[in-house]
C-alpha atoms as a PDB file:
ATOM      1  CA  UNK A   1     -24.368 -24.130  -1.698  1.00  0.00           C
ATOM      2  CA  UNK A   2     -21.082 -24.459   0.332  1.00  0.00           C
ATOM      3  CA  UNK A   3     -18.093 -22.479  -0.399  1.00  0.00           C
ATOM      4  CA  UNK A   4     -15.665 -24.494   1.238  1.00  0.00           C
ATOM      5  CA  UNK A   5     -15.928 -28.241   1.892  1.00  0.00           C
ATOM      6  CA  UNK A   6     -16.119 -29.572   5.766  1.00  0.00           C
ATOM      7  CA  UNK A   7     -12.624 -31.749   4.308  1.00  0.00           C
ATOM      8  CA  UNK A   8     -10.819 -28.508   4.023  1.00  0.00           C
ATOM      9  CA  UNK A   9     -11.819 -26.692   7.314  1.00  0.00           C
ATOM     10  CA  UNK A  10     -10.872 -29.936   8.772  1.00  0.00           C
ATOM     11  CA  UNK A  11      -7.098 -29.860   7.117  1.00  0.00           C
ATOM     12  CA  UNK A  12      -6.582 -27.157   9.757  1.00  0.00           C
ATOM     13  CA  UNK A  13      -4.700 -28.143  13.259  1.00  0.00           C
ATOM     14  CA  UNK A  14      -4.310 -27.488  16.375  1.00  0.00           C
ATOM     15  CA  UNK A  15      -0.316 -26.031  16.998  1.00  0.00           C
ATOM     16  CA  UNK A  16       0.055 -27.043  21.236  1.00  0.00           C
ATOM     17  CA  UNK A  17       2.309 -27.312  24.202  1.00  0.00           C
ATOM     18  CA  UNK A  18       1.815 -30.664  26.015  1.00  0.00           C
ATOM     19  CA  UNK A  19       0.788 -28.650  28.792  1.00  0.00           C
ATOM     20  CA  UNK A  20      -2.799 -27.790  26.014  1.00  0.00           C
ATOM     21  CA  UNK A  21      -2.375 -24.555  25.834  1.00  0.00           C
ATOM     22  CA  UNK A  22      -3.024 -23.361  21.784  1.00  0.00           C
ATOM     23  CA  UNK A  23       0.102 -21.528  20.372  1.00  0.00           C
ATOM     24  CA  UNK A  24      -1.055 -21.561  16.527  1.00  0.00           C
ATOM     25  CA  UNK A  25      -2.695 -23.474  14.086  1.00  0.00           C
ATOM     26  CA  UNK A  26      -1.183 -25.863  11.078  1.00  0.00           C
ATOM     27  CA  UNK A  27      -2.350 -27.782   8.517  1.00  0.00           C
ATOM     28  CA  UNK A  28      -1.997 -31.035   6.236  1.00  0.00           C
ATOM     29  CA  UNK A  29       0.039 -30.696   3.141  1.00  0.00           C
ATOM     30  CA  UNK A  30       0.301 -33.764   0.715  1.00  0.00           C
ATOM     31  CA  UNK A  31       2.375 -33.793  -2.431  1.00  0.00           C
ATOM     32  CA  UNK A  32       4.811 -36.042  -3.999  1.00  0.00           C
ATOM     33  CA  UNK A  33       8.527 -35.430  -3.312  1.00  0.00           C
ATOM     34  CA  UNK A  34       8.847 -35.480  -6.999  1.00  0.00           C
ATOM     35  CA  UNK A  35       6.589 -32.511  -7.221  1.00  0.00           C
ATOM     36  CA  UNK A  36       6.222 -29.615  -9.781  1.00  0.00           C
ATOM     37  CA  UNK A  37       5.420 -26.271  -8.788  1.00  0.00           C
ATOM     38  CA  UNK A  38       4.950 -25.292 -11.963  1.00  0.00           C
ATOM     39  CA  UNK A  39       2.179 -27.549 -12.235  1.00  0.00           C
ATOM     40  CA  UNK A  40       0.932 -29.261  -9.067  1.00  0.00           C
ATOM     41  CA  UNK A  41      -2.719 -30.078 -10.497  1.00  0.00           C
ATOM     42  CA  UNK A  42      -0.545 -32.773 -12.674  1.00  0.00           C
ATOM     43  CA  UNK A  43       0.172 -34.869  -9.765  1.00  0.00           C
ATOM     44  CA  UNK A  44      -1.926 -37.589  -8.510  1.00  0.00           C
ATOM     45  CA  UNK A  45      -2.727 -39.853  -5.362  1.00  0.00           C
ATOM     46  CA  UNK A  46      -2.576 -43.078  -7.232  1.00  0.00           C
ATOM     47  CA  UNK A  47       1.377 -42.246  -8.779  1.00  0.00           C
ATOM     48  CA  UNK A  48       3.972 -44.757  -8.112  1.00  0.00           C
ATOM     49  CA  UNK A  49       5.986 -41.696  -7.326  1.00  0.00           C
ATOM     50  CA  UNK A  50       6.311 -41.589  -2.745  1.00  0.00           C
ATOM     51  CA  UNK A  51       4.158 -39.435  -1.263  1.00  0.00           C
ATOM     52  CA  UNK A  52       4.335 -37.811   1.987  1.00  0.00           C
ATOM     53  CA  UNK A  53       1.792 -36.234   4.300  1.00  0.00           C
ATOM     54  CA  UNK A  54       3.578 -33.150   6.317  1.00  0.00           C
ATOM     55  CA  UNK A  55       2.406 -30.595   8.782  1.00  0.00           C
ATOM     56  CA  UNK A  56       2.977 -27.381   7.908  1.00  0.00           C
ATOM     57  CA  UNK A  57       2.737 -24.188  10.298  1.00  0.00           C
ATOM     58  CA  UNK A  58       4.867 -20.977  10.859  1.00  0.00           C
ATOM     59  CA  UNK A  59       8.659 -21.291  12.547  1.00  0.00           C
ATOM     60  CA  UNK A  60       7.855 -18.993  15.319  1.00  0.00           C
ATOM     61  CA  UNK A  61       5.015 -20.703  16.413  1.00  0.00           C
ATOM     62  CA  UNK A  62       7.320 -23.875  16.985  1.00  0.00           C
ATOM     63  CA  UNK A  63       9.922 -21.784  18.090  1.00  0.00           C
ATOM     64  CA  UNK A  64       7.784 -19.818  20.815  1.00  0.00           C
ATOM     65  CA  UNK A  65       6.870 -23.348  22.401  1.00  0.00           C
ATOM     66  CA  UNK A  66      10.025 -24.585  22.577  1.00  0.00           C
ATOM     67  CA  UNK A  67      11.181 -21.178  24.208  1.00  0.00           C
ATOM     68  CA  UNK A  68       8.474 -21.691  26.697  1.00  0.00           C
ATOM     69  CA  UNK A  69       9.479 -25.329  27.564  1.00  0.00           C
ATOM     70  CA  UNK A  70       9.718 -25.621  31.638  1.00  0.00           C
ATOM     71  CA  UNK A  71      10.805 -29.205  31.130  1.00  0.00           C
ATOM     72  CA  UNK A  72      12.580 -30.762  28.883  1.00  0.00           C
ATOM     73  CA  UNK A  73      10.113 -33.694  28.271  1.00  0.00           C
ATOM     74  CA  UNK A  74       7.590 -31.027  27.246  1.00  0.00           C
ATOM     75  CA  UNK A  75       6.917 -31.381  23.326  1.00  0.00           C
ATOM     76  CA  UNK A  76       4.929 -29.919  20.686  1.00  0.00           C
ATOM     77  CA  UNK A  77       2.365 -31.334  20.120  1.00  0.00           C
ATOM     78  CA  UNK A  78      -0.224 -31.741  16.690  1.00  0.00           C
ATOM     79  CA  UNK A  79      -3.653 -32.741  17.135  1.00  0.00           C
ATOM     80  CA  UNK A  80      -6.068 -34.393  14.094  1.00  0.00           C
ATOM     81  CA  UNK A  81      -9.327 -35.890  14.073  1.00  0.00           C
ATOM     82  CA  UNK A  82      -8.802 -39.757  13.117  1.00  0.00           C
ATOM     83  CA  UNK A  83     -11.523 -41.819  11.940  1.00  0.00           C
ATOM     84  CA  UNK A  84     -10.163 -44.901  14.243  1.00  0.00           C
ATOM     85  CA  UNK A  85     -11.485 -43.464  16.958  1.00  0.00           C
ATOM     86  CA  UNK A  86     -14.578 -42.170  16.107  1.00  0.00           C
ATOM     87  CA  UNK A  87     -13.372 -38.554  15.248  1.00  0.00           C
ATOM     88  CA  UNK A  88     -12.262 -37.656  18.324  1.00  0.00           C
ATOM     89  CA  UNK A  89      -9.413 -35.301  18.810  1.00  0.00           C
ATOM     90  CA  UNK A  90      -5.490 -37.451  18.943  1.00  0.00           C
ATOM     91  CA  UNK A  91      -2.142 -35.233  20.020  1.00  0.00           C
ATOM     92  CA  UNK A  92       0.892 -36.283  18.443  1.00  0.00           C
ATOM     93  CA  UNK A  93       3.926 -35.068  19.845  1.00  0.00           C
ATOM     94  CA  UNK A  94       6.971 -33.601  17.799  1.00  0.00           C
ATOM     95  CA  UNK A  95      10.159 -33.047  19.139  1.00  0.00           C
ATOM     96  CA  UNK A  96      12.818 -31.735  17.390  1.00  0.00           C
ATOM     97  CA  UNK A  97      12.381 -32.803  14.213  1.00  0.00           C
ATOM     98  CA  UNK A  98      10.565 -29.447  12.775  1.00  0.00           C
ATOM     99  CA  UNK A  99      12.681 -28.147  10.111  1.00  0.00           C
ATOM    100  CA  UNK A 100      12.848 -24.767   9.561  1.00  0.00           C
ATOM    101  CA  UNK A 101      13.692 -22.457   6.435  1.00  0.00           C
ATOM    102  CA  UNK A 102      17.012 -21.587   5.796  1.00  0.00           C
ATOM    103  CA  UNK A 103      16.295 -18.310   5.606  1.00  0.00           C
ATOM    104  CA  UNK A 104      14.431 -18.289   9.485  1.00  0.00           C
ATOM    105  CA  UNK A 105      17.820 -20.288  10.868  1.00  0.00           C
ATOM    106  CA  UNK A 106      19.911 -17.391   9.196  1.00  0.00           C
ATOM    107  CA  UNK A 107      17.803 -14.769  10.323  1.00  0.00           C
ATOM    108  CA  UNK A 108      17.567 -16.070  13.909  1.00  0.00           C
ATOM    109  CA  UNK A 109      21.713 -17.142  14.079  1.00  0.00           C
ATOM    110  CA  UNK A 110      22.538 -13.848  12.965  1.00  0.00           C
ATOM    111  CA  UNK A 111      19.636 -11.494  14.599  1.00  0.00           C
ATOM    112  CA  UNK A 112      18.800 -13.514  17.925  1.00  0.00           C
ATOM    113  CA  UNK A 113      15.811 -15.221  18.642  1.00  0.00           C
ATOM    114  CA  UNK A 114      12.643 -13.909  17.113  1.00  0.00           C
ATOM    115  CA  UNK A 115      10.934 -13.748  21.054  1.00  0.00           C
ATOM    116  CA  UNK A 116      13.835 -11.220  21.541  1.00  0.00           C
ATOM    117  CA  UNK A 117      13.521  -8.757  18.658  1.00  0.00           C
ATOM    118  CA  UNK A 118      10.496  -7.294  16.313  1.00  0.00           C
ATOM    119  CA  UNK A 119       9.004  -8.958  14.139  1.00  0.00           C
ATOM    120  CA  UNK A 120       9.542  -7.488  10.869  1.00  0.00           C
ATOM    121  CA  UNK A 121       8.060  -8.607   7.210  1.00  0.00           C
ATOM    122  CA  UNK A 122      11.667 -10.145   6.464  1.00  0.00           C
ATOM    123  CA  UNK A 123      10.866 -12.633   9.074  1.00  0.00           C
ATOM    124  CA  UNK A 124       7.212 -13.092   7.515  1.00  0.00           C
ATOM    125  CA  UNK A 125       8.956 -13.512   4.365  1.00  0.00           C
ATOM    126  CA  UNK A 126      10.144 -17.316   5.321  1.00  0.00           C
ATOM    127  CA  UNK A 127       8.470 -17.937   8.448  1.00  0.00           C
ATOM    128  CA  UNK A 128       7.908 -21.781   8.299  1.00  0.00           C
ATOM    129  CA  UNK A 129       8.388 -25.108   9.955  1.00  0.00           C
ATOM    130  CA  UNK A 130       7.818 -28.136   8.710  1.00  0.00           C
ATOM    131  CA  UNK A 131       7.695 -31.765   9.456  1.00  0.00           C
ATOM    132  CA  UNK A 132       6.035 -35.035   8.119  1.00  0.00           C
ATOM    133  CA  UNK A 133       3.130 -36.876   9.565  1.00  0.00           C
ATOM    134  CA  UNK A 134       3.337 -40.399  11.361  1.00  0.00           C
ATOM    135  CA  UNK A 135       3.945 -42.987   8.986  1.00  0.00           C
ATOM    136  CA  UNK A 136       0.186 -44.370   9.631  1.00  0.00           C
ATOM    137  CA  UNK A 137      -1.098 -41.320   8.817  1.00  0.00           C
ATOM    138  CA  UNK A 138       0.940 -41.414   5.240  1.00  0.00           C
ATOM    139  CA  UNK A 139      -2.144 -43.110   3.489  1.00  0.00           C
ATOM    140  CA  UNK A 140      -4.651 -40.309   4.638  1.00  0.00           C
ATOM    141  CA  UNK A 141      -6.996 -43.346   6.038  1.00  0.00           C
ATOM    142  CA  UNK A 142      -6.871 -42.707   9.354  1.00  0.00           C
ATOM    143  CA  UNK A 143      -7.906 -39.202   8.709  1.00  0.00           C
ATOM    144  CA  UNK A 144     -11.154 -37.114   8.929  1.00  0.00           C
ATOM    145  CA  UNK A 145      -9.979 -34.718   6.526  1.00  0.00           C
ATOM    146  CA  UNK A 146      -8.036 -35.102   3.278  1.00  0.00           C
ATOM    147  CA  UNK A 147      -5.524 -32.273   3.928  1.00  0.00           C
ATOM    148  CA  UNK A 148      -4.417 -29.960   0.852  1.00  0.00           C
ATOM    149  CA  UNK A 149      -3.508 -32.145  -2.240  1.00  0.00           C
ATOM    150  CA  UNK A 150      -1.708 -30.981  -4.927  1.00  0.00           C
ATOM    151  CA  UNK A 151      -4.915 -30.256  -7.283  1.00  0.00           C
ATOM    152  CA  UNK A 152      -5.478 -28.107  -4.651  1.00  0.00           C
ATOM    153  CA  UNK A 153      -2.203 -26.078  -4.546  1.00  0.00           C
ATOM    154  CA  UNK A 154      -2.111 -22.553  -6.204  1.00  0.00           C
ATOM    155  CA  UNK A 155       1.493 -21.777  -6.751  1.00  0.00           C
ATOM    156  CA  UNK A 156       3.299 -18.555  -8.078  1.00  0.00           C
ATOM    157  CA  UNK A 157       3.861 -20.047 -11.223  1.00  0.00           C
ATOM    158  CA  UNK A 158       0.085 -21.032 -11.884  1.00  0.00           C
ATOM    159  CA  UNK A 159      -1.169 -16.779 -10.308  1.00  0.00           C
ATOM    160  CA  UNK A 160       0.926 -15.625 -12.471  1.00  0.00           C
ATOM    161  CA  UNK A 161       0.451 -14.543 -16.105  1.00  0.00           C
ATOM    162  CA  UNK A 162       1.199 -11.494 -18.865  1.00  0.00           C
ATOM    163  CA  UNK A 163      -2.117 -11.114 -19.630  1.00  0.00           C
ATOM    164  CA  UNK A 164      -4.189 -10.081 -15.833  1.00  0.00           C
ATOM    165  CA  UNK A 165      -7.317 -11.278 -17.675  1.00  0.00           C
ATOM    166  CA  UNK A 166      -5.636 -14.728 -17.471  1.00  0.00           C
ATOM    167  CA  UNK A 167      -4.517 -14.472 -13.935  1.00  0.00           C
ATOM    168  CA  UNK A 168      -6.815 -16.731 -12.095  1.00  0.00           C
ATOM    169  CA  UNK A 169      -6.713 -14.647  -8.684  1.00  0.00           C
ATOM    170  CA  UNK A 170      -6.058 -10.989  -7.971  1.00  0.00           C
ATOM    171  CA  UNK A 171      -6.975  -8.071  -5.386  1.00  0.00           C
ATOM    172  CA  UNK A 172     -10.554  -8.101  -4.269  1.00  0.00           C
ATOM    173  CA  UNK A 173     -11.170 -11.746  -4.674  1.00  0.00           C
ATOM    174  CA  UNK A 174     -12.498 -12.988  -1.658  1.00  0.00           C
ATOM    175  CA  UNK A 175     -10.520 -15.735   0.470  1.00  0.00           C
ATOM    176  CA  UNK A 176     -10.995 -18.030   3.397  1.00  0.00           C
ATOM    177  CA  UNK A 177      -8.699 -17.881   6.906  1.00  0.00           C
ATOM    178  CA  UNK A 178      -9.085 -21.217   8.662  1.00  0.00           C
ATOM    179  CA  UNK A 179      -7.587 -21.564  11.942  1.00  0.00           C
ATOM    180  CA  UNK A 180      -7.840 -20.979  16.101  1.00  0.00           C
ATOM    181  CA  UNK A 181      -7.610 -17.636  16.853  1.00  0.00           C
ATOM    182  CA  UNK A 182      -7.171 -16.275  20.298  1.00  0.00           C
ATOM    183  CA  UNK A 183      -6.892 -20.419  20.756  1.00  0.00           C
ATOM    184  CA  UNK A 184     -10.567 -20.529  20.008  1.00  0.00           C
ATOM    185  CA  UNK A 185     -11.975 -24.301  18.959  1.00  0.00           C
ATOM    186  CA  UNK A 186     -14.752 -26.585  19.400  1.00  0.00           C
ATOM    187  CA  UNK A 187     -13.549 -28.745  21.987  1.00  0.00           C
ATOM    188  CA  UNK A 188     -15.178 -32.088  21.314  1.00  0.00           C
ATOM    189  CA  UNK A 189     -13.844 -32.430  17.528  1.00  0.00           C
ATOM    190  CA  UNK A 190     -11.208 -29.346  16.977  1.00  0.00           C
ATOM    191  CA  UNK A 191     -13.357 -27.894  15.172  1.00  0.00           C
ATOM    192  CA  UNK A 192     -11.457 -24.431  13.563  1.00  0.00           C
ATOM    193  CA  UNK A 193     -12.770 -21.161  12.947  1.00  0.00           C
ATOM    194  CA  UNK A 194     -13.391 -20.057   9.056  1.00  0.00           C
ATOM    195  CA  UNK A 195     -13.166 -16.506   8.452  1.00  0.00           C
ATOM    196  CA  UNK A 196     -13.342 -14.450   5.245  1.00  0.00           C
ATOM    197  CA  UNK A 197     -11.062 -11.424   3.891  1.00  0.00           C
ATOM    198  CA  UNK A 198      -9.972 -10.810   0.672  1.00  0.00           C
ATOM    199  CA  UNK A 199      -6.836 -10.564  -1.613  1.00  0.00           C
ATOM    200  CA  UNK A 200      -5.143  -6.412  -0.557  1.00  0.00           C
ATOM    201  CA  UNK A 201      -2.108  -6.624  -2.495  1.00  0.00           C
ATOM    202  CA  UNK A 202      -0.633  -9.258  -4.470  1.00  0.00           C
ATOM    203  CA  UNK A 203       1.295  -8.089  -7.367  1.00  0.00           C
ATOM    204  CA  UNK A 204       4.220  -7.054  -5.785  1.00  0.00           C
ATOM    205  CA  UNK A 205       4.472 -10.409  -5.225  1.00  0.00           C
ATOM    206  CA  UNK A 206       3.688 -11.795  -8.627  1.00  0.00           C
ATOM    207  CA  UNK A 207       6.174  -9.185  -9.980  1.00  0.00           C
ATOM    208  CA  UNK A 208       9.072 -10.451  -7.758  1.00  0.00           C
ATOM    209  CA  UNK A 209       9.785  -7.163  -5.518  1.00  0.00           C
ATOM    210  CA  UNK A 210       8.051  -8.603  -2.341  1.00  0.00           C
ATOM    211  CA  UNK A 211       8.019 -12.470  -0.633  1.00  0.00           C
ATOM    212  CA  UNK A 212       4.977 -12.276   0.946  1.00  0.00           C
ATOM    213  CA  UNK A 213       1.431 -10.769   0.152  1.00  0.00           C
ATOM    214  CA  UNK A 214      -1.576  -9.324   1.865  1.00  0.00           C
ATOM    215  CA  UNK A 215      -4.975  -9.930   2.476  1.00  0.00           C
ATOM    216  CA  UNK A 216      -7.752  -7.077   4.232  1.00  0.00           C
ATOM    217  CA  UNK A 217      -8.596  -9.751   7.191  1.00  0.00           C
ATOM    218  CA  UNK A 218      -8.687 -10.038  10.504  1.00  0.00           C
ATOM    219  CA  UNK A 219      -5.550 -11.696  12.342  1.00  0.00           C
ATOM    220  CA  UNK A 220      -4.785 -12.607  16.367  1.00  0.00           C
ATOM    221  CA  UNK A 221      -2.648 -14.483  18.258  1.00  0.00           C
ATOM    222  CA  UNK A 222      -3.419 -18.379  17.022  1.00  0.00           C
ATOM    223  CA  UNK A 223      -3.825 -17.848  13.939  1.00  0.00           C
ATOM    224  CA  UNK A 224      -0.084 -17.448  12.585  1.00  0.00           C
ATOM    225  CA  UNK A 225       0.535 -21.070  10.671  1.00  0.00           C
ATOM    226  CA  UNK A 226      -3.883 -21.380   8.942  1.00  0.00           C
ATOM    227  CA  UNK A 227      -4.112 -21.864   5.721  1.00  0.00           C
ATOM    228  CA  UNK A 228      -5.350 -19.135   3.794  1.00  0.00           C
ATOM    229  CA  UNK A 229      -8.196 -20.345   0.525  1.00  0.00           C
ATOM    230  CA  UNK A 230      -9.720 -18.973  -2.460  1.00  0.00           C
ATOM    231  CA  UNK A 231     -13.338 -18.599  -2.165  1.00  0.00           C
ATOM    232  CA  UNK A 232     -15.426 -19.777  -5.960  1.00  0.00           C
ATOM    233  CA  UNK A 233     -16.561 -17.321  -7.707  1.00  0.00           C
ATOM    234  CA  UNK A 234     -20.037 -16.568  -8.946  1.00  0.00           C
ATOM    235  CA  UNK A 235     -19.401 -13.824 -11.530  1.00  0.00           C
ATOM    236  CA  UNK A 236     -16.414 -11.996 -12.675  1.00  0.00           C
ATOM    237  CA  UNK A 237     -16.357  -8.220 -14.305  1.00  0.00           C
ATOM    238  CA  UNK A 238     -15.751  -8.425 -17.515  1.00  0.00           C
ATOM    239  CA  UNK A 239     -12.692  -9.427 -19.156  1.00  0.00           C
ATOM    240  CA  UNK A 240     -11.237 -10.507 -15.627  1.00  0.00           C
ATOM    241  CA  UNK A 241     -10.825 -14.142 -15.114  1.00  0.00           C
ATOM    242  CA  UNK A 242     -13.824 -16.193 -13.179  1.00  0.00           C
ATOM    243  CA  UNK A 243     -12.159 -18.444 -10.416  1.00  0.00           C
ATOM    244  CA  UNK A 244     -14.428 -21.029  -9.530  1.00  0.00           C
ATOM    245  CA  UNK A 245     -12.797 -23.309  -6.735  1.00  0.00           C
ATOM    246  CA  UNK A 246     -10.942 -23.899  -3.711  1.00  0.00           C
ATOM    247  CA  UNK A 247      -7.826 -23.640  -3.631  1.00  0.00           C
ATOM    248  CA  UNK A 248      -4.435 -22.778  -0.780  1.00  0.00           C
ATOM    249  CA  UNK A 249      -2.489 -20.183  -1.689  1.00  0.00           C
ATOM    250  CA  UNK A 250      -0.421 -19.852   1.615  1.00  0.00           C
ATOM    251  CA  UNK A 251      -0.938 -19.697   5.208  1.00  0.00           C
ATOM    252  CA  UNK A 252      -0.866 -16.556   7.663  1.00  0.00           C
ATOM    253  CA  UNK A 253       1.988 -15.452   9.062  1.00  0.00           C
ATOM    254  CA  UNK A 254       1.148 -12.043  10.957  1.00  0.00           C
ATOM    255  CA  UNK A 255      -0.354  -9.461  10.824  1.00  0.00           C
ATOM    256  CA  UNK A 256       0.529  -5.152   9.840  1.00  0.00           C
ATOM    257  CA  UNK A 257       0.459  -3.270  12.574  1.00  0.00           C
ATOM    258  CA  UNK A 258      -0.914   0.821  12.282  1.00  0.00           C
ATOM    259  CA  UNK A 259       2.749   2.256  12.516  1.00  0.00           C
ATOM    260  CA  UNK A 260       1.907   5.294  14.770  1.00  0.00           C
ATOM    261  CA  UNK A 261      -0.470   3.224  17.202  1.00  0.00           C
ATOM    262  CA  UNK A 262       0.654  -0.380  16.668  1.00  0.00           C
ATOM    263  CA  UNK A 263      -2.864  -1.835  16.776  1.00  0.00           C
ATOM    264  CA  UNK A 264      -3.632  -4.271  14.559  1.00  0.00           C
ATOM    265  CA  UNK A 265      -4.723  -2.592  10.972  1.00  0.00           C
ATOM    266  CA  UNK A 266      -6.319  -5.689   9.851  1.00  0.00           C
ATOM    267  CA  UNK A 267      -3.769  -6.575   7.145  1.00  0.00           C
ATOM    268  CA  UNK A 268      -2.707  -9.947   7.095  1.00  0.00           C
ATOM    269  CA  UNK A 269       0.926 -11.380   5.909  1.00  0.00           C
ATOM    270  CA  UNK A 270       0.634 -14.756   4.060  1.00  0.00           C
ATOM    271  CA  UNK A 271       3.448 -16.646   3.073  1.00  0.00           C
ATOM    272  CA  UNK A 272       3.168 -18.402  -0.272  1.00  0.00           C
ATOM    273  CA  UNK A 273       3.247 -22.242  -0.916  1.00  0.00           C
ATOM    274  CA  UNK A 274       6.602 -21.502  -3.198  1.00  0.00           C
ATOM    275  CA  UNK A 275       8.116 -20.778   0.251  1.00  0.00           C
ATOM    276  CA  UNK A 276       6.379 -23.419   2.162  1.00  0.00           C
ATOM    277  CA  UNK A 277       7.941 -26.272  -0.592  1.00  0.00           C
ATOM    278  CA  UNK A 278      11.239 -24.678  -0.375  1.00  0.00           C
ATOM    279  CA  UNK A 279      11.263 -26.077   3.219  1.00  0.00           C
ATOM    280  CA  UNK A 280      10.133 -29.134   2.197  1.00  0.00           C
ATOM    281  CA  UNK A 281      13.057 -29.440  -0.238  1.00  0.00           C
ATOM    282  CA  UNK A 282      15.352 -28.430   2.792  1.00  0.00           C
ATOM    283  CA  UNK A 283      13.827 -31.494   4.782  1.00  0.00           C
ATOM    284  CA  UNK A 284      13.257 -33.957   2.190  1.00  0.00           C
ATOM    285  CA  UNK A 285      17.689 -33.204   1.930  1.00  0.00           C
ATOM    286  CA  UNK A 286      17.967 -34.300   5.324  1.00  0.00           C
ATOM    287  CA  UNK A 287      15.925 -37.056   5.415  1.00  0.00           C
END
């Protein structure tokens, strides 16, 4: 039996330069703009309430493209799978209408441009972009993949509980990275790369002293902006709670580096979906 449906690898895409070259990876986010974070699983596809389909990846992905830009009619471009056309692989360029977290615009205004400065986990800590889909691709039709849905979403306010028996996820459960590392794909259908890891350390998180958590994971270059999933589970030790689906619970942002050698330690950064919808909020108030 499948852990993870060939719809969800598929909500993963490709971050490029219109040149092709693979800067990071993104994926589909649908939700209502009326939407509770409290309790996404209450939304539905069928509400009268307006629904958008956005793109979701990290800011310094976007930003490291448009840094790179020889000309200025190079864009960024997204690429999906689209049913129209038999699956194959369709680029959609995006110019400048990726919006940002407020805190990444502060950051960068007041500290310089990430590609000029470390990286630090305060960047990690609201390092996305955002922007919404073409209209067409509103309805989810045109799409091979269904994206992430709100019944899908695993917020702050659902992880968290008093009571850690209650707590549907915690360190040591097992998780999914989806995305193109080192720019690897298939290159007929953009088909990502699935890799496991699981859940380091989340409850300074859940507690409120840290913005971002970790997962024990391999992380390179492409894979800042995939969404990171819970993997079902089989059996749970007693009196811990038994998680048995899919779901996101943020996307990779970086990765810890070994502070005397600076090699990778295998410690990835994920930034939550409360931070991702705080963007959209930011760019549903400029719309």
């Amino acid at each position: 039996m499948a852990s993870i449906t060939s719809q969800l690898v598929r909500a993963a895409i490709q971050i490029r330069k219109s040149s092709g070259r693979v800067w990071g990876t993104g994926f589909g986010y649908a939700r209502p703009d009326s939407y509770d974070s409290s309790n996404p699983r209450i939304h539905r596809a069928d509400d009268s309430e307006l629904w958008r389909l956005w793109f979701v990846t990290c800011a310094h992905v976007v930003d490291a493209i448009e840094d790179s830009r020889t000309f200025h009619h190079e864009h960024t471009f997204v690429e999906v799978n689209e049913v129209a056309t038999g699956g194959s692989r369709v680029g959609y360029p995006v110019t400048s209408l990726w919006t940002r977290h407020e805190g990444w615009t502060e950051r960068c205004t007041r500290l310089g441009p990430i590609a000029n400065r470390e990286y630090t986990p305060d960047d990690a800590a609201v390092d996305v972009a955002v922007t919404t889909a073409p209209m067409h691709l509103e309805g989810f039709r045109q799409l091979d993949w269904w994206g992430f849905a709100p019944r899908l979403h695993l917020t702050k306010a659902m992880m968290s509980s008093p009571d850690p028996r209650d707590r549907p996820i915690s360190e040591g459960d097992a998780v999914f990275m989806v995305g193109f590392p080192v720019g690897y794909y298939d290159d007929a259908k953009n088909w990502p790369v699935v890799r496991q890891g699981v859940i380091a350390q989340l409850q300074p998180y859940l507690e409120g002293s840290a913005r971002t958590f970790l997962i024990d994971g391999s992380v390179f270059g492409g894979s800042s902006g995939g969404p990171v999933i819970t993997v079902p589970q089989a059996l749970a030790i007693t009196g811990t709670h038994q998680f048995t689906r899919n779901a996101l619970i943020g996307m990779v942002s970086g990765c810890r580096l070994h502070p005397g050698l600076g090699e990778n330690a295998d410690l990835g950064i994920v930034v939550p979906l409360d931070t991702i919808n705080e963007t959209i909020e930011t760019a549903l108030r400029a719309l």
